[in-house]
N, C-alpha and C. Protein backbone atom coordinates (compact mmCIF):
# COMPACT_ATOMS: atom_id res chain seq x y z
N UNK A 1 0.83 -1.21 0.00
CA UNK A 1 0.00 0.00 0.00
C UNK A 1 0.86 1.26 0.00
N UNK A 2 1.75 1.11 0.93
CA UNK A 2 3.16 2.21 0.78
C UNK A 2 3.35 2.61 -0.77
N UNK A 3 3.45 1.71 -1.49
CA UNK A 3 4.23 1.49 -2.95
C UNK A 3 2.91 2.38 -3.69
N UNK A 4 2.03 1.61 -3.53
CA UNK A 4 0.77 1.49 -4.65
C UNK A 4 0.34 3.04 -4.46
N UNK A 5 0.58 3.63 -2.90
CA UNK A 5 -0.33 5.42 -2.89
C UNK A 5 0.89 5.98 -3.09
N UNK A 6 2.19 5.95 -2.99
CA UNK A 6 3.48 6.66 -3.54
C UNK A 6 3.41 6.91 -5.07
N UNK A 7 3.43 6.18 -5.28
CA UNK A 7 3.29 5.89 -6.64
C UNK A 7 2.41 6.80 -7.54
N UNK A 8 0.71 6.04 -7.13
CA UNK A 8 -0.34 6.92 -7.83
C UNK A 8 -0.52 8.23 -7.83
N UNK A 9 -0.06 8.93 -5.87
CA UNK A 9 -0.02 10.28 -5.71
C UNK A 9 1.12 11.04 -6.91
N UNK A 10 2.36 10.50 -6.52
CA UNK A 10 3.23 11.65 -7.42
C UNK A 10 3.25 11.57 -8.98
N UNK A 11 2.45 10.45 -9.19
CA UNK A 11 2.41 10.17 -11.24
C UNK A 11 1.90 11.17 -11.37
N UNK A 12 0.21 11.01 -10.71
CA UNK A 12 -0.98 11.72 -10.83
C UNK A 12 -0.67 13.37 -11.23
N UNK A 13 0.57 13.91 -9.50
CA UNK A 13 0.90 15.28 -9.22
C UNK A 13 1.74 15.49 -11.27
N UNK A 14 2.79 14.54 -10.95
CA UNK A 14 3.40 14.98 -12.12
C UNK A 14 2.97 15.20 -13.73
N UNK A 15 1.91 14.42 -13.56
CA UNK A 15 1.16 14.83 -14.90
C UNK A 15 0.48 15.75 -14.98
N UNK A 16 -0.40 16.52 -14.33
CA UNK A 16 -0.73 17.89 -13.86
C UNK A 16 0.47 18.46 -13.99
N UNK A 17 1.51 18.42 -13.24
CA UNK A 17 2.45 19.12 -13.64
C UNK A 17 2.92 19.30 -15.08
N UNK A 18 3.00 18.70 -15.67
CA UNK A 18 3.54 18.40 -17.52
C UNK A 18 2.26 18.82 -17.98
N UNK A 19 1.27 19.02 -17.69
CA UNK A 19 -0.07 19.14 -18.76
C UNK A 19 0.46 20.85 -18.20
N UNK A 20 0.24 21.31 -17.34
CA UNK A 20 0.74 22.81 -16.90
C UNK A 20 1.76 23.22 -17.67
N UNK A 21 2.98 22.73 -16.97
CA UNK A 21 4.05 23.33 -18.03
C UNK A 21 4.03 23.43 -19.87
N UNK A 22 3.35 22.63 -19.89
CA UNK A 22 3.03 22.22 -21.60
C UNK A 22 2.05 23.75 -21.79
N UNK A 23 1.31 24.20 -20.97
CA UNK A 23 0.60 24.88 -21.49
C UNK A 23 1.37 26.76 -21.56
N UNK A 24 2.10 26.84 -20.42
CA UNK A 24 3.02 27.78 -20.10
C UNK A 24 4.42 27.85 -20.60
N UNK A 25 4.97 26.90 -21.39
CA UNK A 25 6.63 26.54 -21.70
C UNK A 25 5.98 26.78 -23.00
N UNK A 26 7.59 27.61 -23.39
CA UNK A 26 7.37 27.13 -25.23
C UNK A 26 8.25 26.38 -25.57
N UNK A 27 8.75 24.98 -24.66
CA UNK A 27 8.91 23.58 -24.54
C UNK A 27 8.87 22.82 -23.76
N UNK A 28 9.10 21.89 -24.44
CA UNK A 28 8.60 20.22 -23.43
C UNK A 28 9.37 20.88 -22.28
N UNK A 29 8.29 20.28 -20.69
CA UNK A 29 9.32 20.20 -19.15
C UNK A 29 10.75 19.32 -19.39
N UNK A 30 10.07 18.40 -19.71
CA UNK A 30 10.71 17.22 -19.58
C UNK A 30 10.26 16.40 -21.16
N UNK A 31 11.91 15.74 -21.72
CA UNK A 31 11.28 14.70 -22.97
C UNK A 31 10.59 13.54 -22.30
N UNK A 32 10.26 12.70 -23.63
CA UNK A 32 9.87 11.17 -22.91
C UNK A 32 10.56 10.48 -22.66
N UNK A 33 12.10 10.38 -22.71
CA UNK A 33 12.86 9.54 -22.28
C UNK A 33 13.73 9.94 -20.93
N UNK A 34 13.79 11.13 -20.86
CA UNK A 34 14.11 12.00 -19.27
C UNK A 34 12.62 11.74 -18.13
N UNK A 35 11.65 11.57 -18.75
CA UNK A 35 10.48 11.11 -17.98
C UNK A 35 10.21 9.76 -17.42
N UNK A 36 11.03 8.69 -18.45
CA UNK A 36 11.22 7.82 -18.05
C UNK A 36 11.87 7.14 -17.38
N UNK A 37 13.43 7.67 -17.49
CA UNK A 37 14.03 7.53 -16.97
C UNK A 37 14.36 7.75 -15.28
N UNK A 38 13.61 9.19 -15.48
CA UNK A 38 13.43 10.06 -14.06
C UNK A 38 12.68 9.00 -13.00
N UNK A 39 11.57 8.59 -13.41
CA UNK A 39 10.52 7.13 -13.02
C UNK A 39 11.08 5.94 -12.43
N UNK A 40 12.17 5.14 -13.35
CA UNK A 40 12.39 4.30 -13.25
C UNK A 40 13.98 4.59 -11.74
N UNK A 41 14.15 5.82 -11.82
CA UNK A 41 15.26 5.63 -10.62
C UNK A 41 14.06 5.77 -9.07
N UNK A 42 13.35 6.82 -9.36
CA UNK A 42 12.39 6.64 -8.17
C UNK A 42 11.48 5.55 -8.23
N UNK A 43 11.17 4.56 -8.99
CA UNK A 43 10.97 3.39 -8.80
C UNK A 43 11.86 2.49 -7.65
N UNK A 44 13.21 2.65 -8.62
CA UNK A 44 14.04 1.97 -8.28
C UNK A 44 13.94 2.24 -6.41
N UNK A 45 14.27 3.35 -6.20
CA UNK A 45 14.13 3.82 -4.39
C UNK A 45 13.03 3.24 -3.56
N UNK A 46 12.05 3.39 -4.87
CA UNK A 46 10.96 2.76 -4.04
C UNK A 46 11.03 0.69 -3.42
N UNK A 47 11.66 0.46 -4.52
CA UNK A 47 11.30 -0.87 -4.07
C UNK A 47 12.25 -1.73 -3.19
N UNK A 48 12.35 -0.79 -1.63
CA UNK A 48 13.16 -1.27 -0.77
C UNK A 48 11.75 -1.15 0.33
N UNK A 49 10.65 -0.60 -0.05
CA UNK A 49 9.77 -0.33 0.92
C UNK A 49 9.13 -2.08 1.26
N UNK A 50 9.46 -2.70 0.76
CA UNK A 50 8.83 -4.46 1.16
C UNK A 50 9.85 -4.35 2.44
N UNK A 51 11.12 -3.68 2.72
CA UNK A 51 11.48 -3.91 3.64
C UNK A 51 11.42 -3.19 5.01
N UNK A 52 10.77 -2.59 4.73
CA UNK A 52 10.01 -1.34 5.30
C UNK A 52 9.80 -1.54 6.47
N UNK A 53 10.20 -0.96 7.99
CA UNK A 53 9.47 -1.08 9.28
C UNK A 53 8.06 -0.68 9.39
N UNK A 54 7.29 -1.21 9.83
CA UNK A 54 5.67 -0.98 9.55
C UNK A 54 5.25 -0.18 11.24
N UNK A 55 5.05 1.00 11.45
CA UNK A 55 4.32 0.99 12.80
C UNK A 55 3.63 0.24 13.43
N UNK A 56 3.40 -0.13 14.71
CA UNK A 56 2.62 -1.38 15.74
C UNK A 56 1.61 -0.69 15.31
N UNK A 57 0.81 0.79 15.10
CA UNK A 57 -0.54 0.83 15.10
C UNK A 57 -1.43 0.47 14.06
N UNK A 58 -0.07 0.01 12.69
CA UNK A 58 -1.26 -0.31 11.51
C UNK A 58 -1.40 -1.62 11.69
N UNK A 59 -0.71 -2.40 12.62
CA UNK A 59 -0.78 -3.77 12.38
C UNK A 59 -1.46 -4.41 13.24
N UNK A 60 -2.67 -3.61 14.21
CA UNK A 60 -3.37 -3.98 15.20
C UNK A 60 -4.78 -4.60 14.71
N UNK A 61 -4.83 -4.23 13.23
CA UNK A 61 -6.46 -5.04 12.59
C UNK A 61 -6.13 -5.34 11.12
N UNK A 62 -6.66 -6.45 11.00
CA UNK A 62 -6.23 -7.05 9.01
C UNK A 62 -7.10 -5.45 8.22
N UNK A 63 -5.70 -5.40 7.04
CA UNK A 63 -6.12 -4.14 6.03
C UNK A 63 -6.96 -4.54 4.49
N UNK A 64 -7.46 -4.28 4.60
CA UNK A 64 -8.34 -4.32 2.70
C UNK A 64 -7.75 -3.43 1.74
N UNK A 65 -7.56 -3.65 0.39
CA UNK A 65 -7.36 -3.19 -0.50
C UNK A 65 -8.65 -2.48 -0.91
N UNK A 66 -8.46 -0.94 -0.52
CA UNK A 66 -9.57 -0.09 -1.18
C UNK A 66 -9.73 0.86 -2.11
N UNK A 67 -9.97 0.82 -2.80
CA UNK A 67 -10.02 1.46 -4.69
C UNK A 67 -10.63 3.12 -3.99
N UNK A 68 -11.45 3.61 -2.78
CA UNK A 68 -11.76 4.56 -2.75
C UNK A 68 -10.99 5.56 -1.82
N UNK A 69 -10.49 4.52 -0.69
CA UNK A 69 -8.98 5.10 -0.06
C UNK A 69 -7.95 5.45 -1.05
N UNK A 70 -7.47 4.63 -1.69
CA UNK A 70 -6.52 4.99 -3.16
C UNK A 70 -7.02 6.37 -3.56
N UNK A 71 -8.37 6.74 -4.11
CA UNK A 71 -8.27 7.80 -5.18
C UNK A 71 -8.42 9.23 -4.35
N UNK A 72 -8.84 9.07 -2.93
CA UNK A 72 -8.97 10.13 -2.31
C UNK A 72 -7.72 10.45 -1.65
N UNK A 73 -6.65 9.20 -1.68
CA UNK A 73 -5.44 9.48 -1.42
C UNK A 73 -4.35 11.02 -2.43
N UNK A 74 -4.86 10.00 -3.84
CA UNK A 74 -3.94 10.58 -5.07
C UNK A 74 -4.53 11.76 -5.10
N UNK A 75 -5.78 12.24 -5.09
CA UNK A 75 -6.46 12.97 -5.14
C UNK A 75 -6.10 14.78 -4.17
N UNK A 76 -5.79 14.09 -3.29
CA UNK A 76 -5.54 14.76 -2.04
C UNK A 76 -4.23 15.46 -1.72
N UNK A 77 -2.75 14.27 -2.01
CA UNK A 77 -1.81 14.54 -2.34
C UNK A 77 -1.00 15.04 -3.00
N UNK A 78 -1.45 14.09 -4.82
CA UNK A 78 -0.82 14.49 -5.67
C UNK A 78 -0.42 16.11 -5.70
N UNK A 79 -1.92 16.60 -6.21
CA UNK A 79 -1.72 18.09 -6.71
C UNK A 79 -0.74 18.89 -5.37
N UNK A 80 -0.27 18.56 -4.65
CA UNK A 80 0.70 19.14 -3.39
C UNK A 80 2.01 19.26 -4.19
N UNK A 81 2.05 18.15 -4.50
CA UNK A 81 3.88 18.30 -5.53
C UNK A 81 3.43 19.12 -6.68
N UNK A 82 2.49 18.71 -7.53
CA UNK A 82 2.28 19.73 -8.24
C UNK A 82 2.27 21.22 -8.01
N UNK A 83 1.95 21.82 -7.48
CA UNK A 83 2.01 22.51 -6.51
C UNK A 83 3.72 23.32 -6.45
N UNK A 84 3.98 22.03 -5.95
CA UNK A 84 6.11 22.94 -5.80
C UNK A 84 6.51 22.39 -6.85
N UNK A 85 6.22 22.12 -8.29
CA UNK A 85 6.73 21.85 -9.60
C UNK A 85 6.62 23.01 -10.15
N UNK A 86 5.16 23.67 -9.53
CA UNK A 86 4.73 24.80 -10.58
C UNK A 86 5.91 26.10 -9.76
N UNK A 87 6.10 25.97 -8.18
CA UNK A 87 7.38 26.80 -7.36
C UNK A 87 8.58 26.80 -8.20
N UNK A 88 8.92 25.50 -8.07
CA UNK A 88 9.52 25.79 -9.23
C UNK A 88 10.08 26.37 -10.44
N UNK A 89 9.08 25.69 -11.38
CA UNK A 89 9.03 26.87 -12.69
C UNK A 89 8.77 28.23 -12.53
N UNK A 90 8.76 28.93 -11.11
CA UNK A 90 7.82 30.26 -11.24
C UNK A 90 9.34 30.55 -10.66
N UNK A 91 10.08 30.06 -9.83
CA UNK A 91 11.63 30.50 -9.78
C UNK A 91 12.76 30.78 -11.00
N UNK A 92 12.92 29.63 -11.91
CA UNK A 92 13.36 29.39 -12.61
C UNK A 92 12.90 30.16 -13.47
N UNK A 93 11.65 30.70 -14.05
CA UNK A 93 11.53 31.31 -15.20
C UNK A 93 11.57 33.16 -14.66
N UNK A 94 10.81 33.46 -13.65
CA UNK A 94 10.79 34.68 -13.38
C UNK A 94 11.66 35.43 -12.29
N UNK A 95 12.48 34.54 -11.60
CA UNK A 95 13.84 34.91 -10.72
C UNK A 95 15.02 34.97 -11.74
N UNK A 96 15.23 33.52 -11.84
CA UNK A 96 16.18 33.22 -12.56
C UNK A 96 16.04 33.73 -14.09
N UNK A 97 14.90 34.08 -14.85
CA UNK A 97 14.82 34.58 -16.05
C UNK A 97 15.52 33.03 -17.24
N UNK A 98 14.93 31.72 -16.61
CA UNK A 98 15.79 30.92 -17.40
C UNK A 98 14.71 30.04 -18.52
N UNK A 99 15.40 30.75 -19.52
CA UNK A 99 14.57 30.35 -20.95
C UNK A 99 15.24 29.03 -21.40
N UNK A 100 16.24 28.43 -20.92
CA UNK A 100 17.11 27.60 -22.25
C UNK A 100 16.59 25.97 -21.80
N UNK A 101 16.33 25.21 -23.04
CA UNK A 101 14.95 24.15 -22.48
C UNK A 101 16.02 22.85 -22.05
N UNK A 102 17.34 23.06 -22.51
CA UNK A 102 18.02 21.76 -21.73
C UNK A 102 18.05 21.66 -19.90
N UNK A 103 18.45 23.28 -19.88
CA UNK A 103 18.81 23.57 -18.48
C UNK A 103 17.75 23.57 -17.46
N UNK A 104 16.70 23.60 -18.49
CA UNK A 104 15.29 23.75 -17.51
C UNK A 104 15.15 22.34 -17.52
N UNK A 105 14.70 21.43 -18.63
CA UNK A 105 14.44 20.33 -18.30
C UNK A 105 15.58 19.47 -16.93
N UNK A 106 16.86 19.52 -17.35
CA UNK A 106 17.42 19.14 -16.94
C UNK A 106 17.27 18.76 -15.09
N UNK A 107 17.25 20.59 -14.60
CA UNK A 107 16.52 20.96 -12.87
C UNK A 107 15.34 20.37 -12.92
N UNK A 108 14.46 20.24 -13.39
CA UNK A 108 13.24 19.77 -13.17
C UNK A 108 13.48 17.97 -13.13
N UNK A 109 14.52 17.35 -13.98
CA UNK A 109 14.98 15.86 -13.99
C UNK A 109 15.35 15.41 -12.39
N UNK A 110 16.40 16.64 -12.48
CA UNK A 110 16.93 16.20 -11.00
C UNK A 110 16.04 16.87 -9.18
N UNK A 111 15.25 17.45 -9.68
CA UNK A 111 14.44 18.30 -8.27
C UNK A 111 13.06 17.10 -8.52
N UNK A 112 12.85 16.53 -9.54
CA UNK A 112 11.87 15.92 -8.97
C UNK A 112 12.39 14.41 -8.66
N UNK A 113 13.08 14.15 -8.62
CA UNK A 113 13.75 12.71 -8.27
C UNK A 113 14.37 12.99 -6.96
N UNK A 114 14.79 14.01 -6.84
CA UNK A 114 14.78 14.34 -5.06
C UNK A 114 13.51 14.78 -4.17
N UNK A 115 12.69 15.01 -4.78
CA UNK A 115 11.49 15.46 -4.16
C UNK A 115 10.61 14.17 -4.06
N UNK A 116 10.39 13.41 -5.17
CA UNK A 116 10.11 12.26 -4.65
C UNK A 116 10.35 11.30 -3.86
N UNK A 117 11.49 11.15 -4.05
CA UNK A 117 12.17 9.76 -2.51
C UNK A 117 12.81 10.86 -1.24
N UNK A 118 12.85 12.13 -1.23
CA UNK A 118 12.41 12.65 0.16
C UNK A 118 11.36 12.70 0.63
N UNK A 119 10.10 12.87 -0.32
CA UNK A 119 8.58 12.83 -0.03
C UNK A 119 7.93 11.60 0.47
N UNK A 120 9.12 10.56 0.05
CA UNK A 120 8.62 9.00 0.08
C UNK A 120 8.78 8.45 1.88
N UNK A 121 9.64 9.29 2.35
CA UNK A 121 9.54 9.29 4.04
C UNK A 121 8.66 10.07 4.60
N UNK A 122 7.86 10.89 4.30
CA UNK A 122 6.62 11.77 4.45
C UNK A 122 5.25 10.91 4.66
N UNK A 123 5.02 9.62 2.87
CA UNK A 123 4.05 9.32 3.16
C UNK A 123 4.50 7.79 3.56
N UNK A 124 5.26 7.49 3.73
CA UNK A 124 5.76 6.09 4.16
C UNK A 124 5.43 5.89 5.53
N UNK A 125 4.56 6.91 6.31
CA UNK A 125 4.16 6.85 8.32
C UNK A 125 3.15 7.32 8.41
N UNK A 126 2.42 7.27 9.08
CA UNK A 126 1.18 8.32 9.98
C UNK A 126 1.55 9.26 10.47
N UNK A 127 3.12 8.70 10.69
CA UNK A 127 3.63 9.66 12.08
C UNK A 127 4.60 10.39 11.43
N UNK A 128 5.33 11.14 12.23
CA UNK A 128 6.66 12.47 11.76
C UNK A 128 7.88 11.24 11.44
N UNK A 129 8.29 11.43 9.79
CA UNK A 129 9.72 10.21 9.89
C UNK A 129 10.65 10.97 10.66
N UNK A 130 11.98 10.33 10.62
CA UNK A 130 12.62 10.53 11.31
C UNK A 130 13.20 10.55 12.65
N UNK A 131 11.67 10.99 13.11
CA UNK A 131 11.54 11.66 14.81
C UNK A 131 10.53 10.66 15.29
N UNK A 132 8.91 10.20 14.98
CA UNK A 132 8.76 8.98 15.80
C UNK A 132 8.50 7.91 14.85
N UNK A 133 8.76 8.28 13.65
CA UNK A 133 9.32 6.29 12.62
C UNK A 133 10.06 6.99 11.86
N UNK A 134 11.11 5.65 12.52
CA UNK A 134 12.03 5.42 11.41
C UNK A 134 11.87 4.45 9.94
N UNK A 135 12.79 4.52 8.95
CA UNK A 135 12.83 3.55 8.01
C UNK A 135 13.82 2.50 8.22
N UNK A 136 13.31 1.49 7.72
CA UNK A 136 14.88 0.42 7.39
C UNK A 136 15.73 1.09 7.01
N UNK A 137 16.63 0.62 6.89
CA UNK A 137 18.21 1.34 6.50
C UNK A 137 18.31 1.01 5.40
N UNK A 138 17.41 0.07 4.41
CA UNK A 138 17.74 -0.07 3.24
C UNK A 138 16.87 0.37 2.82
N UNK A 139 15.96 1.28 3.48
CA UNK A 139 15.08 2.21 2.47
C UNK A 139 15.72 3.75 2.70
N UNK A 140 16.36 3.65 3.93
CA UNK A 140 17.50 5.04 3.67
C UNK A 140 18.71 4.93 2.86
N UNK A 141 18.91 4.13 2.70
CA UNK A 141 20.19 4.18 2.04
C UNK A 141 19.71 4.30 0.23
N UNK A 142 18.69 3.25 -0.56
CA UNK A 142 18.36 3.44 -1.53
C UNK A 142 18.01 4.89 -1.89
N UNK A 143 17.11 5.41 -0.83
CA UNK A 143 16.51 7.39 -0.95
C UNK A 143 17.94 7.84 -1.19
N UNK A 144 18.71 7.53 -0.31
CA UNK A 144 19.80 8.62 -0.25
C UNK A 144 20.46 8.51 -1.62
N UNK A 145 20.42 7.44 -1.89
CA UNK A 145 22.00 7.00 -2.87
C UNK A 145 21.31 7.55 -4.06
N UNK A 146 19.90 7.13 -4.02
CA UNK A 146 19.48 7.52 -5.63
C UNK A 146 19.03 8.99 -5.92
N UNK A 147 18.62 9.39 -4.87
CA UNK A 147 18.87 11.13 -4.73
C UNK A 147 20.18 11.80 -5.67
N UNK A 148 21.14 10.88 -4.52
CA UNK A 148 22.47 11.28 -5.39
C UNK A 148 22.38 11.31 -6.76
N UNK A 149 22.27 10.10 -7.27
CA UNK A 149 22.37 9.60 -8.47
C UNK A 149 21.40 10.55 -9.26
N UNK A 150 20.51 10.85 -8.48
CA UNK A 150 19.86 11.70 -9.90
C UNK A 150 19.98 13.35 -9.75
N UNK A 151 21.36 14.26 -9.08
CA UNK A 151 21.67 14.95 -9.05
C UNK A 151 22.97 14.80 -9.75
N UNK A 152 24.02 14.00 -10.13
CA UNK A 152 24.86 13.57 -10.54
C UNK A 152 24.97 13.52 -12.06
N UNK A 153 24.08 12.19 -12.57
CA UNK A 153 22.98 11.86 -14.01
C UNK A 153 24.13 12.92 -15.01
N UNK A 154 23.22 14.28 -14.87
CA UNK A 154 23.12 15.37 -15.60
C UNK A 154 25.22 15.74 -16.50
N UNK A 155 25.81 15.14 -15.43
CA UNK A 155 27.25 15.35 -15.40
C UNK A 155 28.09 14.20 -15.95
N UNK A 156 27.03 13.10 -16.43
CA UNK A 156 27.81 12.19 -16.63
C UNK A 156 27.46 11.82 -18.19
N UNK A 157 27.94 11.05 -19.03
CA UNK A 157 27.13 10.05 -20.15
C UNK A 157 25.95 9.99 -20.57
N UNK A 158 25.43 8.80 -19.43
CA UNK A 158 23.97 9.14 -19.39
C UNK A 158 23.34 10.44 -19.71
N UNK A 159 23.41 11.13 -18.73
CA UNK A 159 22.72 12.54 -19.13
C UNK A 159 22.59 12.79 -20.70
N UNK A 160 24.05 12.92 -20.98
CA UNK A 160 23.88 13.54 -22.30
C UNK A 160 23.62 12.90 -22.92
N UNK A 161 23.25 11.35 -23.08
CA UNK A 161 22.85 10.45 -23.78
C UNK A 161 21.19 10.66 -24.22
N UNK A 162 20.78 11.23 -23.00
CA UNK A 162 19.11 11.77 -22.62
C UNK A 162 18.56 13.03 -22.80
N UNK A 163 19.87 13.79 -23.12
CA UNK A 163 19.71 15.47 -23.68
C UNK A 163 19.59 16.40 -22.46
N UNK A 164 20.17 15.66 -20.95
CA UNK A 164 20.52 17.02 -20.06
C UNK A 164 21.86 17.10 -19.96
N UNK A 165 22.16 18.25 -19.09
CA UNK A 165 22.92 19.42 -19.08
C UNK A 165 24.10 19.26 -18.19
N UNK A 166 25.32 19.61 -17.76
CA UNK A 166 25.51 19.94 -16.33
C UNK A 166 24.99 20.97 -16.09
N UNK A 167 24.47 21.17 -14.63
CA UNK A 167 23.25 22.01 -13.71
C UNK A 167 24.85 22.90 -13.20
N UNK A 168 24.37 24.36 -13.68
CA UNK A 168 24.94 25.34 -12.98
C UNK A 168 24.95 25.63 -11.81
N UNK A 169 25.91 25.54 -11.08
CA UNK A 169 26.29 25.94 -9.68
C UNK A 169 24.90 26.79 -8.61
N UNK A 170 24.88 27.68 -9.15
CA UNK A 170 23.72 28.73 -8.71
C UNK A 170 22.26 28.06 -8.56
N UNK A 171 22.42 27.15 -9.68
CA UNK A 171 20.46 26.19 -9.09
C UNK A 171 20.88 25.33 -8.48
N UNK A 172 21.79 24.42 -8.13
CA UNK A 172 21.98 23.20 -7.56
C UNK A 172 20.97 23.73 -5.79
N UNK A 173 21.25 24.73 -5.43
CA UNK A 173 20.19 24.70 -3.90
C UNK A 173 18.90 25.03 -3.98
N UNK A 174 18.33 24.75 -5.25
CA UNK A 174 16.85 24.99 -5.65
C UNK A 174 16.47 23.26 -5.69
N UNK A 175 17.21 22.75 -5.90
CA UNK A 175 16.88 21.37 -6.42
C UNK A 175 16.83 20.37 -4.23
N UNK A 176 17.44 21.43 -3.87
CA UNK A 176 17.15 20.60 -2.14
C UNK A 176 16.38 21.51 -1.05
N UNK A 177 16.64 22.76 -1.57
CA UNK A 177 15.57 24.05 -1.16
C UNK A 177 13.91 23.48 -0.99
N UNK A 178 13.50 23.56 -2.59
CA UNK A 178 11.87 23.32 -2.35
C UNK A 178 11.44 21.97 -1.99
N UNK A 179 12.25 21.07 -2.40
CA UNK A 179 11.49 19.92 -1.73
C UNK A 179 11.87 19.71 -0.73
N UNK A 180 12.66 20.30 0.56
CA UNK A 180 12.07 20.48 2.16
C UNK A 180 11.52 21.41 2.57
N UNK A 181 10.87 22.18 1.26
CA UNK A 181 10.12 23.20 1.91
C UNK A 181 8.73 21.94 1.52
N UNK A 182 8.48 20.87 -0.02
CA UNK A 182 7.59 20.40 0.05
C UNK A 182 7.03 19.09 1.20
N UNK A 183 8.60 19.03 1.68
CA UNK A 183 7.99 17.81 3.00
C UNK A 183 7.06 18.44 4.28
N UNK A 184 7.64 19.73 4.32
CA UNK A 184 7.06 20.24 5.59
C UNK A 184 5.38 20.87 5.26
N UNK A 185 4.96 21.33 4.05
CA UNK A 185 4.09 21.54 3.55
C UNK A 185 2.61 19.91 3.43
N UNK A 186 4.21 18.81 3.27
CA UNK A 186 3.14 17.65 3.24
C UNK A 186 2.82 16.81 4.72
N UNK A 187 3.87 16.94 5.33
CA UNK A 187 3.69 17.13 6.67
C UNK A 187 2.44 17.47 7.36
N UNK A 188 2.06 19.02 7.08
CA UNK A 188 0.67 19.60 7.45
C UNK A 188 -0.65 19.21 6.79
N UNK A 189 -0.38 18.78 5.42
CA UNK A 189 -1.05 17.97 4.67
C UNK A 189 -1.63 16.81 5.60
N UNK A 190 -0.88 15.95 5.91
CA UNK A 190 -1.02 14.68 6.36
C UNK A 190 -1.91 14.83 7.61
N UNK A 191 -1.16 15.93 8.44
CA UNK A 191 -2.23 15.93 9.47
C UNK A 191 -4.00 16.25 9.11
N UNK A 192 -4.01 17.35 8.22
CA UNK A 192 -5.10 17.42 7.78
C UNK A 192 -5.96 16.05 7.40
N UNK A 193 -4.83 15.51 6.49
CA UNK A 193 -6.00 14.29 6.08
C UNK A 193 -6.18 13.15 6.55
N UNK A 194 -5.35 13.09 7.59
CA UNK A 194 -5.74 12.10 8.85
C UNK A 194 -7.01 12.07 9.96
N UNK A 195 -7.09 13.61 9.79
CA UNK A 195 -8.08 14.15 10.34
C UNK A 195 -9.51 13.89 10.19
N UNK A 196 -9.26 14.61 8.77
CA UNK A 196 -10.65 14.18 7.79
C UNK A 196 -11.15 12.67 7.59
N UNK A 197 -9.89 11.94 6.82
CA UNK A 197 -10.62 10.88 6.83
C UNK A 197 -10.24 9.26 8.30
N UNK A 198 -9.44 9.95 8.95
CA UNK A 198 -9.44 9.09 9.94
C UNK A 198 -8.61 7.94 9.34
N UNK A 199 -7.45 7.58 8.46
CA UNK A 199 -6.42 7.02 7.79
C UNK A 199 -5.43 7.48 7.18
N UNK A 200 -4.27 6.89 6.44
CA UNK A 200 -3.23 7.27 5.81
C UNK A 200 -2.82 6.33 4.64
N UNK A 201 -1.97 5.41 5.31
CA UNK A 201 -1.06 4.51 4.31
C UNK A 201 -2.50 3.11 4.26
């Protein structure tokens, strides 16, 4: 369930996001193979969550697979990242004044592959990570490493194999900036919708 609302929430956010930018860019956010690629490393992060420490309180009554918990999940969440995608672009184009579509795609490759598997300890609890759940260590270590890896990407082969950039000095603290400004934002989120609907994961 970890996997399955991680998942649906940030696709969901990110396609809102790309249908947006598509409508505001006079180019692609992101190609289809930087989209895919971007996917398949936060995939990759993700699938350490089977090893996942589970809190004692979800495991006090058998869980059902529910199709209406799911959509009020994605529903609820998603558009939140969307949300600091569009922060984002509103930095990058009207701070930064940055028109050039490698360099843009490129920050947007690597800020949302950190925003996702930092976000992924957000909805991975009921509770505050860090402070009262922790993760396995092999779901910290995968977040961490592939974080790396997709801040790195841009500087190596690959990248240019995929048509990004090396990321100029000056954005590299935009790319770890908003997405702990988006954990703490989802943070308050969570409480809200714990509230409301009396569940989470």
């Amino acid at each position: 369930m970890k996997y399955i609302k991680l998942s649906t929430s940030f696709n969901f956010g990110e396609v809102v996001s790309v249908i947006i930018a598509s409508v505001i860019l006079p180019f692609l956010p992101e190609t289809p193979i930087q989209l895919l690629v971007e996917g398949l490393l936060y995939d990759f992060g993700q699938l350490t969550l089977p090893f996942d420490n589970v809190d004692k309180e979800y495991l006090k009554k058998p869980r059902k697979f529910n199709v209406d918990s799911l959509k009020k999940f994605m529903l609820f969440m998603g558009p939140i990242s969307s949300i600091f995608d569009i922060v984002l672009f509103a930095i990058l184009l009207l701070v930064f004044k940055l028109h050039d579509a490698p360099t843009f795609q490129t920050i947007w490759f690597s800020y949302s592959i950190v925003s996702n598997l930092l976000g992924m300890h957000i909805i991975r609890t009921a509770k505050i990570p860090f402070i009262e759940s922790n993760a396995h260590k092999l779901v910290y270590l995968s977040s961490t490493l592939l974080a790396i890896i997709g801040v790195l990407i841009p500087y190596t082969w690959l990248g240019e194999i995929i048509g990004l950039v090396p990321i100029p000095f000056e954005y590299l603290p935009i790319i770890i900036i908003v997405p702990i400004l988006y954990c703490f934002v989802a943070l308050i989120a969570k409480r809200i919708y714990i509230k409301k609907y009396e569940e989470w994961i």
